[in-house]
PDB file of N, CA and C in Angstrom:
ATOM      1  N   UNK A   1    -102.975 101.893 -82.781  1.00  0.00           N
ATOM      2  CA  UNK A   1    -102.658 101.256 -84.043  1.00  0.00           C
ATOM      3  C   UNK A   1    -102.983 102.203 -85.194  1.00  0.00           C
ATOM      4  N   UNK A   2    -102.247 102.213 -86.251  1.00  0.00           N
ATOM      5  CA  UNK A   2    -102.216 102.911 -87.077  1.00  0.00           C
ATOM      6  C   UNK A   2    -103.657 102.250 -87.967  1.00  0.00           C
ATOM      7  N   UNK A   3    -104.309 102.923 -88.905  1.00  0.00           N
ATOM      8  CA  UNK A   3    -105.839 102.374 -90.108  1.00  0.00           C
ATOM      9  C   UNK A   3    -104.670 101.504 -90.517  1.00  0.00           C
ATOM     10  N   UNK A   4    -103.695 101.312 -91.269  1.00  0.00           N
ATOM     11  CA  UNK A   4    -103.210 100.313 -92.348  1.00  0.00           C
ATOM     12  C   UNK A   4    -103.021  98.888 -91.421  1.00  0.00           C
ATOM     13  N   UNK A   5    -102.355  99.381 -89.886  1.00  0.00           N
ATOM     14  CA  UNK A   5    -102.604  98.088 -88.902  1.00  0.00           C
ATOM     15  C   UNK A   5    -104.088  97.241 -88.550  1.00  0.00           C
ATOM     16  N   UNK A   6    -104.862  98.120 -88.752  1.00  0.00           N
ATOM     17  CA  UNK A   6    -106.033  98.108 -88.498  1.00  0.00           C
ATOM     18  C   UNK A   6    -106.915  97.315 -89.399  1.00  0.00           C
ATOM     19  N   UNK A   7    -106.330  97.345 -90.858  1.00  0.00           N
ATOM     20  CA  UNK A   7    -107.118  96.880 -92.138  1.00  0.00           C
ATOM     21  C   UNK A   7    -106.048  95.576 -92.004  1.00  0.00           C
ATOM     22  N   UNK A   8    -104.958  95.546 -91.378  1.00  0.00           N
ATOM     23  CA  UNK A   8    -104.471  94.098 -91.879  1.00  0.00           C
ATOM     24  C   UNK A   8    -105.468  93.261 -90.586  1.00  0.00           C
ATOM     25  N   UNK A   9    -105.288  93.676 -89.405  1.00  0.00           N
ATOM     26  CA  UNK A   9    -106.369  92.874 -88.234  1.00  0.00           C
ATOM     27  C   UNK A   9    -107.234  92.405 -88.929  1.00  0.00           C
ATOM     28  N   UNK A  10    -108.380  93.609 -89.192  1.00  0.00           N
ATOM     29  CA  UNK A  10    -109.396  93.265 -89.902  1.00  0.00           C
ATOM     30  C   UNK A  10    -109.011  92.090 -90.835  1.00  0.00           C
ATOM     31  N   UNK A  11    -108.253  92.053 -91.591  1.00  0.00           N
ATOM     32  CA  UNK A  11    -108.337  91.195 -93.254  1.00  0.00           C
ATOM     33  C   UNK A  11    -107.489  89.729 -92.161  1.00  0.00           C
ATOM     34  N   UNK A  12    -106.861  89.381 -91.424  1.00  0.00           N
ATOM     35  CA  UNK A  12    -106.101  88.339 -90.828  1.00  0.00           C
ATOM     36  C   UNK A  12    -107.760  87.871 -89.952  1.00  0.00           C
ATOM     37  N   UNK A  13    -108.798  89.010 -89.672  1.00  0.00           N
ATOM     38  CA  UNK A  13    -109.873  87.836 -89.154  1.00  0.00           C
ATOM     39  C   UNK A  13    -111.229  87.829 -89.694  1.00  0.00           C
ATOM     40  N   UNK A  14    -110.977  87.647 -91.323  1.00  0.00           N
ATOM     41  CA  UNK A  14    -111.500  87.523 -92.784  1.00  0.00           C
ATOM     42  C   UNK A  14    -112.826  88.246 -92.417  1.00  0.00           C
ATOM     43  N   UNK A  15    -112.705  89.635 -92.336  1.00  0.00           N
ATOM     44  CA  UNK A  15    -113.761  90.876 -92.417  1.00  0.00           C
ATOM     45  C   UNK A  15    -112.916  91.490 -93.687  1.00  0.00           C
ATOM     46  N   UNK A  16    -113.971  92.016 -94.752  1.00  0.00           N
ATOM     47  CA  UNK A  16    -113.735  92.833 -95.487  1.00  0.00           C
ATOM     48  C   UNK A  16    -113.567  94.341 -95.228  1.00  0.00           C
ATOM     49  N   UNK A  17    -113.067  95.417 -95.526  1.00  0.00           N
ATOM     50  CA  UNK A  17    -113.752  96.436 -95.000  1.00  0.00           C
ATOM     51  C   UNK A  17    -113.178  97.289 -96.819  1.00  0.00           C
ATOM     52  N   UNK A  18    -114.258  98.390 -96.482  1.00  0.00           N
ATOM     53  CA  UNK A  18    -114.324  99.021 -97.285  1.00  0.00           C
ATOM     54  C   UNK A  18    -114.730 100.345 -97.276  1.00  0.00           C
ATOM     55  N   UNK A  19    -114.330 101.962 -97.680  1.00  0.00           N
ATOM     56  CA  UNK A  19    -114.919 102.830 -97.721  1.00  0.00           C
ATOM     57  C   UNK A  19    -115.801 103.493 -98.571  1.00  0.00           C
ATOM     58  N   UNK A  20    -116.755 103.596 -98.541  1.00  0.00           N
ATOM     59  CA  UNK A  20    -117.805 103.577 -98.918  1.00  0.00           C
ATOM     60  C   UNK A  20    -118.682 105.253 -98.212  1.00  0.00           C
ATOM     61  N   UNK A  21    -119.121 105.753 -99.350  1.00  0.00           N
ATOM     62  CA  UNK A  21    -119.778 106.932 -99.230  1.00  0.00           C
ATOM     63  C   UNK A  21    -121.357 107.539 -98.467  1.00  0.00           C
ATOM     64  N   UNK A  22    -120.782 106.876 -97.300  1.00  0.00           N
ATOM     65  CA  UNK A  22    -121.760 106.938 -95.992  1.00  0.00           C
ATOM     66  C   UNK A  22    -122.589 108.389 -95.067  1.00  0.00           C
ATOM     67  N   UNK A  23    -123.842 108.135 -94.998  1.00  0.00           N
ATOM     68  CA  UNK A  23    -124.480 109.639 -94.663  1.00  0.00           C
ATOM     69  C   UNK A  23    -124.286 109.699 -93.392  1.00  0.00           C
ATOM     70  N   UNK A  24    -125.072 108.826 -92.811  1.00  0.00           N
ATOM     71  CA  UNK A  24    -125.767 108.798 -91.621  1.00  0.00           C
ATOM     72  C   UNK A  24    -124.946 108.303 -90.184  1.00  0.00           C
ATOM     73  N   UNK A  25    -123.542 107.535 -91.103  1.00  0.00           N
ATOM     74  CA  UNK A  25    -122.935 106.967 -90.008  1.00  0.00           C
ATOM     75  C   UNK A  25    -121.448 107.144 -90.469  1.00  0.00           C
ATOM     76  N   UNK A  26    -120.380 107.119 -89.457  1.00  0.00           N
ATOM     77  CA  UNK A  26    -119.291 106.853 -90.044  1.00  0.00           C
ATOM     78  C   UNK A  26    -118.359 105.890 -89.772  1.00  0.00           C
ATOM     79  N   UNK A  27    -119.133 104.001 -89.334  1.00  0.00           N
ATOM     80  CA  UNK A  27    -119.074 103.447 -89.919  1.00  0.00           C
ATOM     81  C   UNK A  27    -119.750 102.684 -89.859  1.00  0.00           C
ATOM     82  N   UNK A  28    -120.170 101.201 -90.270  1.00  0.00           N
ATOM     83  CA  UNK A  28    -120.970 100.109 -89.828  1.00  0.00           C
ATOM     84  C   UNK A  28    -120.621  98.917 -89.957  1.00  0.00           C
ATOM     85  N   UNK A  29    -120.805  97.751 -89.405  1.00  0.00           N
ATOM     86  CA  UNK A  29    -120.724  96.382 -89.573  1.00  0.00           C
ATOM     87  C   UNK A  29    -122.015  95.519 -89.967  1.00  0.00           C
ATOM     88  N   UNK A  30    -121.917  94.616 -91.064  1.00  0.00           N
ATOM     89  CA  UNK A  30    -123.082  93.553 -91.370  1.00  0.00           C
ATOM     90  C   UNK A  30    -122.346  92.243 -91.350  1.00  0.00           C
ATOM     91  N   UNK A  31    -122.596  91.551 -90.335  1.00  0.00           N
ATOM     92  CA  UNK A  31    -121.937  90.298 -90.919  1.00  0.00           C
ATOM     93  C   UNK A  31    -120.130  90.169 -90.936  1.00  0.00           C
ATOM     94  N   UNK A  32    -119.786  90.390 -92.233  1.00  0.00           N
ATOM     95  CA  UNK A  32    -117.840  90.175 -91.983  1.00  0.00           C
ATOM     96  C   UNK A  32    -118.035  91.394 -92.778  1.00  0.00           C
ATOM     97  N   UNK A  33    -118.682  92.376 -93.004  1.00  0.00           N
ATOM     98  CA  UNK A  33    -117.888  93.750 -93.904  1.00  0.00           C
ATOM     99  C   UNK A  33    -118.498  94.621 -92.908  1.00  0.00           C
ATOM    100  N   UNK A  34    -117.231  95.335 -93.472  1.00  0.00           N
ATOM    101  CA  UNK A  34    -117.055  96.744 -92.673  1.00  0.00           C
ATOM    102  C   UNK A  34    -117.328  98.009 -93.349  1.00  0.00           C
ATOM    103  N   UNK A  35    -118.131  99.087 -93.373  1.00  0.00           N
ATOM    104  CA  UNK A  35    -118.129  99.943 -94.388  1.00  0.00           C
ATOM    105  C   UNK A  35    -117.462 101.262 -93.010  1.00  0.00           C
ATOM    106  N   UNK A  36    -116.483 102.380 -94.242  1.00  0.00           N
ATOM    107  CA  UNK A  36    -115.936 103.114 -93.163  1.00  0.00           C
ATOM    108  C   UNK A  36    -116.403 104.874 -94.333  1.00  0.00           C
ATOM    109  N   UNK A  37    -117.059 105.396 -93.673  1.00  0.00           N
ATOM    110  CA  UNK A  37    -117.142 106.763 -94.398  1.00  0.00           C
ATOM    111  C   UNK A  37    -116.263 107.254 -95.188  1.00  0.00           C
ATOM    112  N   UNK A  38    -115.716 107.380 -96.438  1.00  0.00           N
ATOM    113  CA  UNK A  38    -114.823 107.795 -97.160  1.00  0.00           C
ATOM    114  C   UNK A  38    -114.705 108.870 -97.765  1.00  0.00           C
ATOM    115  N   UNK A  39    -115.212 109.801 -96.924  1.00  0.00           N
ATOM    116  CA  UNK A  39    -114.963 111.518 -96.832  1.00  0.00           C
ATOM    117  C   UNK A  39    -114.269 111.456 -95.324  1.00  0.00           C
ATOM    118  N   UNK A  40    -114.110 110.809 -94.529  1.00  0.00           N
ATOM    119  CA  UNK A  40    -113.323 111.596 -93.391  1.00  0.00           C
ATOM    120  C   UNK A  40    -111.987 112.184 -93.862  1.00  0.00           C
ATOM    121  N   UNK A  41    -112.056 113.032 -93.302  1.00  0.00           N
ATOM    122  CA  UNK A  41    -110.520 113.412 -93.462  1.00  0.00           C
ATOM    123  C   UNK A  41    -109.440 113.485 -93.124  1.00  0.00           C
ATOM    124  N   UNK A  42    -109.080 112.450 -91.820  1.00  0.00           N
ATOM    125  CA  UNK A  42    -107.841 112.088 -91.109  1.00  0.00           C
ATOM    126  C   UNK A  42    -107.927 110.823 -91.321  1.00  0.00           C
ATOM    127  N   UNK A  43    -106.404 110.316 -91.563  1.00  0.00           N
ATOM    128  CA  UNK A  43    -106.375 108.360 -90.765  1.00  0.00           C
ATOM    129  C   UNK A  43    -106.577 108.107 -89.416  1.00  0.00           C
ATOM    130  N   UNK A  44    -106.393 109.249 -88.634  1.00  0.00           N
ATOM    131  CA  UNK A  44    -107.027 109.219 -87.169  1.00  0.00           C
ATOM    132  C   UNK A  44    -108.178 108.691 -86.918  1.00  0.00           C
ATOM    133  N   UNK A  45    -109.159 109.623 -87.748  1.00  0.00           N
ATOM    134  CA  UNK A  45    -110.770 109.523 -87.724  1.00  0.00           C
ATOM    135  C   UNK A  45    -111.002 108.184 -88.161  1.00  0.00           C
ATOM    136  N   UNK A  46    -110.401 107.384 -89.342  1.00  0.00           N
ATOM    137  CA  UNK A  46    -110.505 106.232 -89.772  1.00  0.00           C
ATOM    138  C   UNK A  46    -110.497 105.314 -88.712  1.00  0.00           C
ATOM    139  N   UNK A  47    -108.915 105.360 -88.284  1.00  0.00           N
ATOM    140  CA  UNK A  47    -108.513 104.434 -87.337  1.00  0.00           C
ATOM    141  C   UNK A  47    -109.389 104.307 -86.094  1.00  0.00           C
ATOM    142  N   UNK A  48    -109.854 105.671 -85.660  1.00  0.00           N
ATOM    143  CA  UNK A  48    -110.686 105.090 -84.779  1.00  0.00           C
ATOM    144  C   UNK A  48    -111.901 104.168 -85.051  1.00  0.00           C
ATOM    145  N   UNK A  49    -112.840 105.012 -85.883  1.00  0.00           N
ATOM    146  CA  UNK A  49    -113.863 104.247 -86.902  1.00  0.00           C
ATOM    147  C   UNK A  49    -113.832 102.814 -86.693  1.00  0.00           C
ATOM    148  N   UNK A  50    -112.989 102.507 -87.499  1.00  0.00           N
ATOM    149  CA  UNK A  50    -112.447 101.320 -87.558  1.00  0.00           C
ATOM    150  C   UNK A  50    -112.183 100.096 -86.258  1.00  0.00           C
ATOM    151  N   UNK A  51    -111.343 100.883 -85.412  1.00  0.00           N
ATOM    152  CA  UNK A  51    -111.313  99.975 -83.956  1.00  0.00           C
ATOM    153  C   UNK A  51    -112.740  99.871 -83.655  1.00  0.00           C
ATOM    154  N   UNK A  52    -113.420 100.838 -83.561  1.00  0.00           N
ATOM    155  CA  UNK A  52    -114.822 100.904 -82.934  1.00  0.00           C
ATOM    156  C   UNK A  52    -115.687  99.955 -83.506  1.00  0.00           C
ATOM    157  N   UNK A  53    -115.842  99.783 -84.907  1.00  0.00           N
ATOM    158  CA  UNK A  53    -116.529  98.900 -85.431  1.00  0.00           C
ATOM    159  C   UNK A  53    -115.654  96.849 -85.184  1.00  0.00           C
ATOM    160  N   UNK A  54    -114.529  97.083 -85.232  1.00  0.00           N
ATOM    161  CA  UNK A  54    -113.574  95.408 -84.993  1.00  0.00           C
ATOM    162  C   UNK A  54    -114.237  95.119 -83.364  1.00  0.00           C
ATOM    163  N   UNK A  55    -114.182  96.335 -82.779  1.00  0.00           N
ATOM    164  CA  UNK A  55    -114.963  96.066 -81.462  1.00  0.00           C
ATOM    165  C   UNK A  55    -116.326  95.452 -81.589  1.00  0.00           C
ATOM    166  N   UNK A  56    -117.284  96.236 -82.587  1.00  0.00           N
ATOM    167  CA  UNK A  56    -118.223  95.525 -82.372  1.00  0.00           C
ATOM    168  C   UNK A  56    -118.376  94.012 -82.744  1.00  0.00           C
ATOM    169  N   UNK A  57    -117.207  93.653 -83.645  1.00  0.00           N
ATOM    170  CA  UNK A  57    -117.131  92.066 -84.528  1.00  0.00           C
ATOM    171  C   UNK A  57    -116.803  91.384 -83.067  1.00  0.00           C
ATOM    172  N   UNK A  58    -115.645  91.779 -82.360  1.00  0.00           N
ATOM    173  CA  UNK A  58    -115.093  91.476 -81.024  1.00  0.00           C
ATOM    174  C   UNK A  58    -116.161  91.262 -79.717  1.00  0.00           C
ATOM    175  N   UNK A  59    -116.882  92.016 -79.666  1.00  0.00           N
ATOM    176  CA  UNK A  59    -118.006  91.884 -78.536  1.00  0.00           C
ATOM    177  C   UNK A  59    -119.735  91.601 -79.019  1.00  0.00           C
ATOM    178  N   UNK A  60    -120.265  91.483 -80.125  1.00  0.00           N
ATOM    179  CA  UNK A  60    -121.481  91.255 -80.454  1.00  0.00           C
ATOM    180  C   UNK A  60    -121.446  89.577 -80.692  1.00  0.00           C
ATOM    181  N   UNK A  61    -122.899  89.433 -79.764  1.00  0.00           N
ATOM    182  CA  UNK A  61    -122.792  87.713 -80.088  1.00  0.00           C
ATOM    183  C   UNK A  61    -124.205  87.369 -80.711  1.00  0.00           C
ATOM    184  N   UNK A  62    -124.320  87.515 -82.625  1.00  0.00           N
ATOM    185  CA  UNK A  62    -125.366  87.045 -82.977  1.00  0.00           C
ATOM    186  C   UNK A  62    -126.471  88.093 -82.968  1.00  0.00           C
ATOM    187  N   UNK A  63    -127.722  88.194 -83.365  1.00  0.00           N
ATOM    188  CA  UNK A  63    -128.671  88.630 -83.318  1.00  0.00           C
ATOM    189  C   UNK A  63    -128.865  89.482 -82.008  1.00  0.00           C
ATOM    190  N   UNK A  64    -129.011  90.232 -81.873  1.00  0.00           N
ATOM    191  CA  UNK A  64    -128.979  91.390 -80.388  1.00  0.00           C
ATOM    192  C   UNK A  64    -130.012  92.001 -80.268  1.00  0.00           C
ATOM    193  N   UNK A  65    -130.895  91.812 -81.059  1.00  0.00           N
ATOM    194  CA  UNK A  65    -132.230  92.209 -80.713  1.00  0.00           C
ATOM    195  C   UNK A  65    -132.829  91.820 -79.815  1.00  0.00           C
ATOM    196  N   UNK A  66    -132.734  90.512 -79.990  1.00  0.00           N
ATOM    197  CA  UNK A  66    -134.095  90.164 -78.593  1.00  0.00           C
ATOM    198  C   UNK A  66    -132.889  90.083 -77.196  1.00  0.00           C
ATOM    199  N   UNK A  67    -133.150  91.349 -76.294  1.00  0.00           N
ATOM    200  CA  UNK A  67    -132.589  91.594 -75.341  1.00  0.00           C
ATOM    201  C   UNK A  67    -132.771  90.750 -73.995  1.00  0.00           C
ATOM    202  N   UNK A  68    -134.016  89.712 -74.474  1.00  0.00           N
ATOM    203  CA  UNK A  68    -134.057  88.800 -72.991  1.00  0.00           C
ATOM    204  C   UNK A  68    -132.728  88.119 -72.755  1.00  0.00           C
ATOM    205  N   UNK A  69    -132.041  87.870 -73.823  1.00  0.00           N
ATOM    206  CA  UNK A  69    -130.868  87.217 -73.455  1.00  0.00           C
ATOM    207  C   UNK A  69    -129.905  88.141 -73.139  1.00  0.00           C
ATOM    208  N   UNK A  70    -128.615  87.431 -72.213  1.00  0.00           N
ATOM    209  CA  UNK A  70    -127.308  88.298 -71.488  1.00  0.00           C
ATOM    210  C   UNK A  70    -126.239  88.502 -72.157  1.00  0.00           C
ATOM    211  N   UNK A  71    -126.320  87.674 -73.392  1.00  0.00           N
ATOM    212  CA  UNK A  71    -125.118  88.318 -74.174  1.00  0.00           C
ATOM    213  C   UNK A  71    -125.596  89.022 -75.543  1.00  0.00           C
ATOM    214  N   UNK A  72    -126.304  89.007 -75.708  1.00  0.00           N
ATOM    215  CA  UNK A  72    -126.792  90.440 -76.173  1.00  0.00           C
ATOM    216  C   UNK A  72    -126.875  91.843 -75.914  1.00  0.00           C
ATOM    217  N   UNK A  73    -127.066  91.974 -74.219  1.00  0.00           N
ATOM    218  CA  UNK A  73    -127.171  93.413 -73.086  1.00  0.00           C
ATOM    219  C   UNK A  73    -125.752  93.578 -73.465  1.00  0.00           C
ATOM    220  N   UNK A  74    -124.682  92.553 -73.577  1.00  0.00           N
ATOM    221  CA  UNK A  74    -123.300  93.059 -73.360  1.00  0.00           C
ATOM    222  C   UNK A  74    -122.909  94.456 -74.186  1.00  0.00           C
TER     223      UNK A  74
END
């Protein structure tokens, strides 16, 4: 999928996303926003970014810290 396919997904399953001038990571999820490094320099690099983080909205269930539970390990 192309980033512009990618930002409509995102926005059709009411996550914000936004690029944002990021050090340490290139990208992250809190909640429904998405922040995506906005120095990369391909829509490639984005697009992946991007899937990688909808993944995590897609597979994280809740608080994941306390690892005694099984859908958290996921």
């Amino acid at each position: 999928m192309t980033y512009e396919q990618l930002l409509n997904t995102a926005s059709e399953n009411g996550l914000a996303v936004k690029e944002q001038p990021l050090i340490q990571h290139d990208g992250l999820i809190k909640g429904r926003r998405i922040a995506i490094r906005k120095d990369l320099s391909t829509q490639a690099e984005k697009s992946c970014v991007l899937a990688e983080e909808l993944g995590h909205h897609y597979t994280t269930v809740g608080d994941i810290i306390d690892q005694t539970e099984v859908n958290n390990r996921k």
